[in-house]
N, C-alpha and C. Protein backbone atom coordinates (compact mmCIF):
# COMPACT_ATOMS: atom_id res chain seq x y z
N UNK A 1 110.86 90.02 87.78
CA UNK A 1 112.22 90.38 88.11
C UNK A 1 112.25 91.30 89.34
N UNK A 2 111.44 92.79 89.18
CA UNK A 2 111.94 93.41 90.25
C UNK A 2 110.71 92.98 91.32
N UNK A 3 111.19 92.99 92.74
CA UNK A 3 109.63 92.05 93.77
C UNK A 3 109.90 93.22 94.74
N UNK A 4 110.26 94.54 94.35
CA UNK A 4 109.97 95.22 95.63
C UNK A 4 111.13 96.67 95.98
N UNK A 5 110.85 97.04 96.68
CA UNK A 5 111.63 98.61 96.92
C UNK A 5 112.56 98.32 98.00
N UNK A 6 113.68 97.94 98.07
CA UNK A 6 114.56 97.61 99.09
C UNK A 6 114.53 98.78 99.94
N UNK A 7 115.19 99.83 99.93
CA UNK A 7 115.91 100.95 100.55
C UNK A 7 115.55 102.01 99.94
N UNK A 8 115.34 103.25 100.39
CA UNK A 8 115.68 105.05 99.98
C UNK A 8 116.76 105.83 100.99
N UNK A 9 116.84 106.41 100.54
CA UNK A 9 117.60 107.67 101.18
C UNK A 9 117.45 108.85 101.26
N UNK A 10 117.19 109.74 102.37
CA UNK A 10 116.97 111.09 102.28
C UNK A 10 117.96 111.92 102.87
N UNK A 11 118.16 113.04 102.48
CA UNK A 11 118.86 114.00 102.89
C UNK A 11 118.47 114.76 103.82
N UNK A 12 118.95 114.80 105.51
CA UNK A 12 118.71 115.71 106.73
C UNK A 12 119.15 116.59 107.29
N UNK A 13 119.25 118.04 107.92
CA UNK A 13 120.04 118.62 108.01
C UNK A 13 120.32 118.30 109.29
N UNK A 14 119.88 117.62 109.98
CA UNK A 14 120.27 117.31 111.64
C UNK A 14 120.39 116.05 111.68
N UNK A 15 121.41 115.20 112.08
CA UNK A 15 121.09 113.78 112.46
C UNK A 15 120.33 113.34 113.38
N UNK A 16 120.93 114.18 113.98
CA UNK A 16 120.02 113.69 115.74
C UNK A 16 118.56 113.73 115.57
N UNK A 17 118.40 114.83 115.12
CA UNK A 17 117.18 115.22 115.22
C UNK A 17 116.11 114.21 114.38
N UNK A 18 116.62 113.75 113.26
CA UNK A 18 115.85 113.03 112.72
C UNK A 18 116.14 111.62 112.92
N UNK A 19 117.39 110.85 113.25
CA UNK A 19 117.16 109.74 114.16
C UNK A 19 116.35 109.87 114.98
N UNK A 20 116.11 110.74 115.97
CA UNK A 20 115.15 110.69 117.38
C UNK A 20 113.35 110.54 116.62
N UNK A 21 113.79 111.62 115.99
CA UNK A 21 112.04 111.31 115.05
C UNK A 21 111.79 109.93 114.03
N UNK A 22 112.86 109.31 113.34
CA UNK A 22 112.50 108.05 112.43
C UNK A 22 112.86 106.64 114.11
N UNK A 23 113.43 106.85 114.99
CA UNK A 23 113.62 105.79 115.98
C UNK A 23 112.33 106.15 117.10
N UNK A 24 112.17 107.20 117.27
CA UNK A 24 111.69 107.50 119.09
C UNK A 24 110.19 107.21 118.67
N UNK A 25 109.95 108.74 117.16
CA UNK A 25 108.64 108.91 116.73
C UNK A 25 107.96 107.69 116.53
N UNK A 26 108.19 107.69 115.24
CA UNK A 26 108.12 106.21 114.22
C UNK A 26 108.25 104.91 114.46
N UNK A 27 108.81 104.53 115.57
CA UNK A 27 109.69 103.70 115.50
C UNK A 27 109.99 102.65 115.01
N UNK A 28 111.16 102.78 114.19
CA UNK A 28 111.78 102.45 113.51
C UNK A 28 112.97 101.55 113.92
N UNK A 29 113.66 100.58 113.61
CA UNK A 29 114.88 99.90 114.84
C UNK A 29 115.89 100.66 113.66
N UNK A 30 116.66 101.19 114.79
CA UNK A 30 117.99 101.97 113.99
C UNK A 30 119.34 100.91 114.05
N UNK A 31 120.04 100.62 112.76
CA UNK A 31 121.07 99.33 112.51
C UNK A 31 122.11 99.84 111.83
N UNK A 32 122.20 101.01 112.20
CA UNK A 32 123.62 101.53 111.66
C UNK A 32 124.03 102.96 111.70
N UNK A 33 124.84 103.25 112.40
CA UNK A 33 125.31 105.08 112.82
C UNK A 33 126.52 105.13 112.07
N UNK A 34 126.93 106.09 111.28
CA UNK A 34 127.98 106.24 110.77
C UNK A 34 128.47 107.65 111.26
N UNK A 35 129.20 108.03 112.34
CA UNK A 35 129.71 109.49 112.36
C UNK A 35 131.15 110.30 112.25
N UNK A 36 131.83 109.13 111.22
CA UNK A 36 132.66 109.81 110.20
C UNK A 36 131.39 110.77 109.21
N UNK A 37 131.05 109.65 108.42
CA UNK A 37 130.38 110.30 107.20
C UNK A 37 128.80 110.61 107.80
N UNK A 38 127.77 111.00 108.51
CA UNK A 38 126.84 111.45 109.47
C UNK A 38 125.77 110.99 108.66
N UNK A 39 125.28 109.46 108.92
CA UNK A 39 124.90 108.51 108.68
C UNK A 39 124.11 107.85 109.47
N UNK A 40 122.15 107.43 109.03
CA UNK A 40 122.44 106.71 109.65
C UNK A 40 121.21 105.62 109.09
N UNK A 41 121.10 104.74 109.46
CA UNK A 41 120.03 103.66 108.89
C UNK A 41 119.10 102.83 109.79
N UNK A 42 117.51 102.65 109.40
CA UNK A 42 116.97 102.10 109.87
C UNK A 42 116.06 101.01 108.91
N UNK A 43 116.04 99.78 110.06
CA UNK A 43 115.17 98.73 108.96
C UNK A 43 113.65 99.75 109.27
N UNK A 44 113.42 98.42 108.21
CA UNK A 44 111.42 99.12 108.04
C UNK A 44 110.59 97.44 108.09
N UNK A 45 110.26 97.09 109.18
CA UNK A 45 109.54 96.08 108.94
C UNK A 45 110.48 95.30 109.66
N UNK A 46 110.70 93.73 109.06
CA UNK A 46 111.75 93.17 109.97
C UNK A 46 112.97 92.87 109.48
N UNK A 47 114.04 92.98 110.11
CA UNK A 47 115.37 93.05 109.81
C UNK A 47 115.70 92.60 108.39
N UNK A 48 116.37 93.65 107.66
CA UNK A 48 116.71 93.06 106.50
C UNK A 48 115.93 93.19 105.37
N UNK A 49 114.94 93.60 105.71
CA UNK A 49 113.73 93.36 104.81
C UNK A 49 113.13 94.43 104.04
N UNK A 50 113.62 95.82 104.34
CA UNK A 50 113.73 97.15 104.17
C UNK A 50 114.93 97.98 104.43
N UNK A 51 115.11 99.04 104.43
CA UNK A 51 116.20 99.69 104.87
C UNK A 51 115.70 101.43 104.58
N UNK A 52 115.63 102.45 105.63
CA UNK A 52 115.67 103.85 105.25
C UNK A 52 117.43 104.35 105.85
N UNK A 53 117.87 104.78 104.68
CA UNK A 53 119.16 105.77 105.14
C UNK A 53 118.82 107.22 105.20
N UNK A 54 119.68 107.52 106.17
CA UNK A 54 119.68 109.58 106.41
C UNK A 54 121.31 109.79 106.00
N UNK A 55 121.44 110.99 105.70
CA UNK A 55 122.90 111.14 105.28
C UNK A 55 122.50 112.80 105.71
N UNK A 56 123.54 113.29 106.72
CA UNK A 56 123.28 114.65 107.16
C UNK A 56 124.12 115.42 105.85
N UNK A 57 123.31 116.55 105.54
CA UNK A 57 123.86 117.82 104.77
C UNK A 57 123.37 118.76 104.85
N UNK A 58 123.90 119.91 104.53
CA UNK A 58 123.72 121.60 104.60
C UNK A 58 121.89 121.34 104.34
N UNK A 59 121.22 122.42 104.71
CA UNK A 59 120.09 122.77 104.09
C UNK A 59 120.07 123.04 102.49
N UNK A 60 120.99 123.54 102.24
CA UNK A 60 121.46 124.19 100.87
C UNK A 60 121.04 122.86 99.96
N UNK A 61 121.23 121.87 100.58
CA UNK A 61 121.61 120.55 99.82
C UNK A 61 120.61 119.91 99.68
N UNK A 62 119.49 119.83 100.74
CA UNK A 62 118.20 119.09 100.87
C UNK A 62 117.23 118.89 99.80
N UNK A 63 117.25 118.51 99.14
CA UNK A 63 115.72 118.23 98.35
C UNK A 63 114.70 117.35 98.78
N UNK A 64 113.64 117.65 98.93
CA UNK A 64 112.28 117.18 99.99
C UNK A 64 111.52 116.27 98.98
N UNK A 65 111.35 114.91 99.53
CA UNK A 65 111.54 113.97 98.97
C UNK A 65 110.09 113.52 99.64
N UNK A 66 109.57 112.37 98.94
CA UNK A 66 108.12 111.91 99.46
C UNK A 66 108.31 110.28 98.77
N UNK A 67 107.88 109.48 100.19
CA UNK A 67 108.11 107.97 100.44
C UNK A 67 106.86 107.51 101.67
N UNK A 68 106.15 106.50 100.76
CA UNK A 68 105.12 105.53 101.77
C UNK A 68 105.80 104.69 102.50
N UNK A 69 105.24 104.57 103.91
CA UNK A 69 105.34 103.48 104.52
C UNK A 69 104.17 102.31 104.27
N UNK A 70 104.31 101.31 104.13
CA UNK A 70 103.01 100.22 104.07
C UNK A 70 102.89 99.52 104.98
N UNK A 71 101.68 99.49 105.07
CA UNK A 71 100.95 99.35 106.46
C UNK A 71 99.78 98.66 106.15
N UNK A 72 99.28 97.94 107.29
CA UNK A 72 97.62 97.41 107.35
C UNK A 72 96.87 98.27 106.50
N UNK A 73 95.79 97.90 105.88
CA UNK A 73 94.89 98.83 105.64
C UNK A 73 94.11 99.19 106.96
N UNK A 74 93.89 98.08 107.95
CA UNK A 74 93.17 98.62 109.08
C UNK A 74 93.94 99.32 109.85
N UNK A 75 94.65 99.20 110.08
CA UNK A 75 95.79 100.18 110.72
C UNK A 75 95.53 101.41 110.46
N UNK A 76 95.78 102.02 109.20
CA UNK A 76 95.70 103.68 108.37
C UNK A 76 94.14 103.40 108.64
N UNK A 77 93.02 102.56 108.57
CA UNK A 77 91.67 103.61 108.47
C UNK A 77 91.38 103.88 110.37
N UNK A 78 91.97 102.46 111.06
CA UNK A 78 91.27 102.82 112.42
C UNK A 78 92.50 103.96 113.25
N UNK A 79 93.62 103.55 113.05
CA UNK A 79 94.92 103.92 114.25
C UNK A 79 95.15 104.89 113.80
N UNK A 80 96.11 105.32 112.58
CA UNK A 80 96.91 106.32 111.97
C UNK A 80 96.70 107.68 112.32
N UNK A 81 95.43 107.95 112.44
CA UNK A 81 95.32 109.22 113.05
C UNK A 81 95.55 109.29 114.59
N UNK A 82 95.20 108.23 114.89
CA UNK A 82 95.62 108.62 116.64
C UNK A 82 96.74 108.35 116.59
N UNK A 83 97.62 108.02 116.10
CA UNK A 83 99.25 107.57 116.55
C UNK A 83 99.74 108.77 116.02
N UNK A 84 99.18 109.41 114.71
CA UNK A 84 100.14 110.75 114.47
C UNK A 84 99.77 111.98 115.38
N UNK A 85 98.53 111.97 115.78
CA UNK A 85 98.16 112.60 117.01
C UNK A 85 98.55 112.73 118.40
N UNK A 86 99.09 111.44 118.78
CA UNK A 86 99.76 111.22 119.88
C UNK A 86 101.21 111.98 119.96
N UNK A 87 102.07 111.99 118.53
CA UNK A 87 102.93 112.13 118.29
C UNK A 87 103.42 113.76 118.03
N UNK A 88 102.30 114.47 118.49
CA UNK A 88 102.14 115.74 118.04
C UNK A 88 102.93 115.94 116.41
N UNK A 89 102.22 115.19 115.30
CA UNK A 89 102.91 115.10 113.95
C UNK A 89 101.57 115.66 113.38
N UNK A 90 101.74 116.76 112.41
CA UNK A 90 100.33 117.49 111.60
C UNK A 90 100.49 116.07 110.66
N UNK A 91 99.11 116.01 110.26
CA UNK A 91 98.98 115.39 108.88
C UNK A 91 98.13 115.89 108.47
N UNK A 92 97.75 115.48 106.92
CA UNK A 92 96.76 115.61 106.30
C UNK A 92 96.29 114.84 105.21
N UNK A 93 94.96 114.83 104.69
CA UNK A 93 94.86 113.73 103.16
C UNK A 93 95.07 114.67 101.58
N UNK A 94 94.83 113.54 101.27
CA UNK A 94 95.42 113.39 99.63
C UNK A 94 94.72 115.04 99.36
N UNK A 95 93.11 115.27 99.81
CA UNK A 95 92.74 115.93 99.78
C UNK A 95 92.82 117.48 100.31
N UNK A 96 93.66 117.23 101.43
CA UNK A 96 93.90 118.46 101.86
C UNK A 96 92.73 119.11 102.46
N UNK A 97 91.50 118.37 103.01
CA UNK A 97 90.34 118.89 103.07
C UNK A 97 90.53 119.28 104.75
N UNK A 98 91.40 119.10 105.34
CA UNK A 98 91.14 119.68 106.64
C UNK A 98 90.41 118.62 107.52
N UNK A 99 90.18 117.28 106.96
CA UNK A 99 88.93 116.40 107.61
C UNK A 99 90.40 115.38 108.31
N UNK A 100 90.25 115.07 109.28
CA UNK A 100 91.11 114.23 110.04
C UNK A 100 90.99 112.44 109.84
N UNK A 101 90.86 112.18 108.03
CA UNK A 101 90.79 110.61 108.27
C UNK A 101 91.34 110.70 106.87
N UNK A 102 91.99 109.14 106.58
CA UNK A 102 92.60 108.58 105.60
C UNK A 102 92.03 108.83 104.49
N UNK A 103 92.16 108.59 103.15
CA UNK A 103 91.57 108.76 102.03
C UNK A 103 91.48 108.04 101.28
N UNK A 104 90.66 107.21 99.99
CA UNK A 104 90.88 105.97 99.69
C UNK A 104 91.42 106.31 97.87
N UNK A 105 92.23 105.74 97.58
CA UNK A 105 93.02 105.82 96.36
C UNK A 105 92.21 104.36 95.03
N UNK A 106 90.86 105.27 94.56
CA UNK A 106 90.21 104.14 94.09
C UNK A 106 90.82 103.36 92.89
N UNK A 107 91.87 103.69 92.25
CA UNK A 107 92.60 103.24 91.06
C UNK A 107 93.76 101.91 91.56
N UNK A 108 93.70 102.10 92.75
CA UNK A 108 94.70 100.97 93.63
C UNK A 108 93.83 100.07 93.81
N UNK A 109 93.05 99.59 94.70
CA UNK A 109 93.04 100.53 95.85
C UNK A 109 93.72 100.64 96.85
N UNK A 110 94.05 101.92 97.36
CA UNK A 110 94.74 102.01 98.86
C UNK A 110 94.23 103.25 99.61
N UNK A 111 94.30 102.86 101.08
CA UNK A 111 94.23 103.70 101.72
C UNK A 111 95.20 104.92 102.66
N UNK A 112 94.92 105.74 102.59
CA UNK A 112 96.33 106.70 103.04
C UNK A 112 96.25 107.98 103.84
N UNK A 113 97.64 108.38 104.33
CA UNK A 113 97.48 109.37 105.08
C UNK A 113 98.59 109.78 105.20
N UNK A 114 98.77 111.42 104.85
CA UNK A 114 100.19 112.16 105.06
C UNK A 114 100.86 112.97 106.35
N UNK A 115 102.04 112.98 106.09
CA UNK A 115 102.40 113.62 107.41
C UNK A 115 104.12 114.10 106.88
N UNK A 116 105.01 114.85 107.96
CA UNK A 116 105.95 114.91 107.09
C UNK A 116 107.06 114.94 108.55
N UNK A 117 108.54 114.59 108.17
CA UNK A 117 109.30 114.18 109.19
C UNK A 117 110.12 115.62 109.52
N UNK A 118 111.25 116.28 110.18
CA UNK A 118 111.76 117.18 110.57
C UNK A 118 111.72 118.33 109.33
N UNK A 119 112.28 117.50 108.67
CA UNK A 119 112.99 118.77 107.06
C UNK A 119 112.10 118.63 106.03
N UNK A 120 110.72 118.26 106.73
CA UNK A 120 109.91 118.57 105.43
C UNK A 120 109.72 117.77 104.43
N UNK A 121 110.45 116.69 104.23
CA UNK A 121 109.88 115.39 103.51
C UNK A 121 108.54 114.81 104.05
N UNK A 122 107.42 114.04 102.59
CA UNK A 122 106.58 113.92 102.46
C UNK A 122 106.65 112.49 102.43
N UNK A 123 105.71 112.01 103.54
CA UNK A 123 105.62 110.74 104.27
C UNK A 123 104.01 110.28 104.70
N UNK A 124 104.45 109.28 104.09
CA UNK A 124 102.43 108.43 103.53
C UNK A 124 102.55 107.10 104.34
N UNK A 125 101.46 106.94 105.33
CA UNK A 125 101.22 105.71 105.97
C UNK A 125 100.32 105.35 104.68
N UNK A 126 100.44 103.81 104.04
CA UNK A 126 99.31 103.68 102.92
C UNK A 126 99.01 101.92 103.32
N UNK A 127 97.72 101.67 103.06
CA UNK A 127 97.41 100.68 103.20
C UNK A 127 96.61 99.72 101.77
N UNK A 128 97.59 98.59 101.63
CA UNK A 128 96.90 98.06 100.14
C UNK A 128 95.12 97.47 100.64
N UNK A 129 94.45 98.30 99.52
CA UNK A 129 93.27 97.48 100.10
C UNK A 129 92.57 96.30 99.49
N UNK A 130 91.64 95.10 99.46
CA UNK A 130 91.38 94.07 98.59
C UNK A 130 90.59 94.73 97.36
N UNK A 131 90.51 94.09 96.36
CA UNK A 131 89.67 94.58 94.87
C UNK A 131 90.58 95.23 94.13
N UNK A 132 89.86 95.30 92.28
CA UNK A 132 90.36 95.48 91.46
C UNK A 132 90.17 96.91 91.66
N UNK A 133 91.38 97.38 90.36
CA UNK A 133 91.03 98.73 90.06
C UNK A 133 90.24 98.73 89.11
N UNK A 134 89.42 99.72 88.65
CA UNK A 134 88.47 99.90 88.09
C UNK A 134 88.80 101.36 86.86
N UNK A 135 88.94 100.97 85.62
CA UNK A 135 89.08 102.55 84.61
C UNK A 135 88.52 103.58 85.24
N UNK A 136 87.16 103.48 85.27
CA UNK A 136 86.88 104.90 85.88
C UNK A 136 86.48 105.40 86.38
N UNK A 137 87.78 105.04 87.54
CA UNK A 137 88.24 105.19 89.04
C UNK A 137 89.71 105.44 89.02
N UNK A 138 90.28 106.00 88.02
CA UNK A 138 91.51 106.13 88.07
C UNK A 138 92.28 107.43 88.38
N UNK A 139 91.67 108.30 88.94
CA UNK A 139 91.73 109.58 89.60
C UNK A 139 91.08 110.03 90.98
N UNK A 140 90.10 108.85 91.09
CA UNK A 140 89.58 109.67 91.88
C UNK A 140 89.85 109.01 93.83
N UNK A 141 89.10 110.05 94.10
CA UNK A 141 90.10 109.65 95.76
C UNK A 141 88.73 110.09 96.36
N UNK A 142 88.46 109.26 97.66
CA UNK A 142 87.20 108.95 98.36
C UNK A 142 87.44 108.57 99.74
N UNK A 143 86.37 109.15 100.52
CA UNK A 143 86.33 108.49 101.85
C UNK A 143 86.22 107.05 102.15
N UNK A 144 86.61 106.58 102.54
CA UNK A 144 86.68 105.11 102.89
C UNK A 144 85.09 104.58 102.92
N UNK A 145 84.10 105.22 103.77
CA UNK A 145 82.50 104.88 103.59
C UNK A 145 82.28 105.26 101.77
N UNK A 146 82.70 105.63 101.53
CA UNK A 146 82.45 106.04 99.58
C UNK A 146 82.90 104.93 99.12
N UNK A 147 83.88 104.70 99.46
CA UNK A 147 84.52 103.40 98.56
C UNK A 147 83.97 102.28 98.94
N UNK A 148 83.52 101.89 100.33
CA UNK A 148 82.98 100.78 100.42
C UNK A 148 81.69 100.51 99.70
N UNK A 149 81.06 101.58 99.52
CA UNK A 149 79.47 102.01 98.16
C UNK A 149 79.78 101.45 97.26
N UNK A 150 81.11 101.70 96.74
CA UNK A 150 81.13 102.16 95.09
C UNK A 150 81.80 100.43 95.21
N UNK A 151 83.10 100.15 95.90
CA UNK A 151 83.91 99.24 95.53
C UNK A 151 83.63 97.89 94.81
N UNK A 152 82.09 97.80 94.97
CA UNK A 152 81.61 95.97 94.26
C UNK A 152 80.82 96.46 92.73
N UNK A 153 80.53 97.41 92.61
CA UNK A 153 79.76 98.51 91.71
C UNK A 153 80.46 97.86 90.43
């Protein structure tokens, strides 16, 4: 029945500011400005096929929200860091270890990498990777050379 995550919505306190970062940064194709109600929407992927909305409000109002983008797996292990780098965007992994590369999610598997947009929402480039999950591997999180060890195991 359900085949997928159409749309989210987050709450921004700047429009501009975070159109320029989900269109300029990211880019994202932006398909809808609303500035009666300070609005605005972008597909994710190709037309139609996704949808992220912003809806501007007070800070007061914000609750900081955390949403993957999906992506290549080769993409997040070779690019992701240089594109958020380019972008002067901090990231970091699952781990928090301070080490500048993706992390592998052995209970998926996927590969991933965080970063976060103007107001502080929590934003994951993740990449599905091939193979089963494995019981017990259901916590644990690994460098991509680790997982390729363990993954036929």
């Amino acid at each position: 029945m359900i085949k997928g995550l159409y749309e989210t919505h987050l709450y921004v306190e700047n429009l501009e500011r975070s159109i320029e970062f989900y269109a300029k940064t990211l880019g994202l194709k932006q398909c809808r400005y609303g500035a009666e109600r300070r609005t605005a929407f972008f597909w994710i992927g190709e037309d139609k096929q996704f949808m992220l909305g912003l809806w501007e409000k007070p800070k007061e109002e914000i609750d900081l929200r955390h949403f993957a983008f999906q992506c290549e797996p080769e993409w997040v292990l070779n690019e992701s860091v240089a594109f958020l780098k380019s972008r002067n965007l901090n990231f970091w992994n699952f781990l928090n270890d301070e080490k500048e590369q993706p992390m592998v999610f052995c209970w998926m598997p996927a590969i991933s990498i965080y970063f976060s947009d103007p107001d502080g929402h929590y934003l994951e480039f993740i990449g599905i990777l091939p193979g089963e999950t494995k019981s017990d591997d259901e916590k644990r999180v690994v460098t991509y050379a680790e997982w390729l060890e363990i993954k036929d195991k």
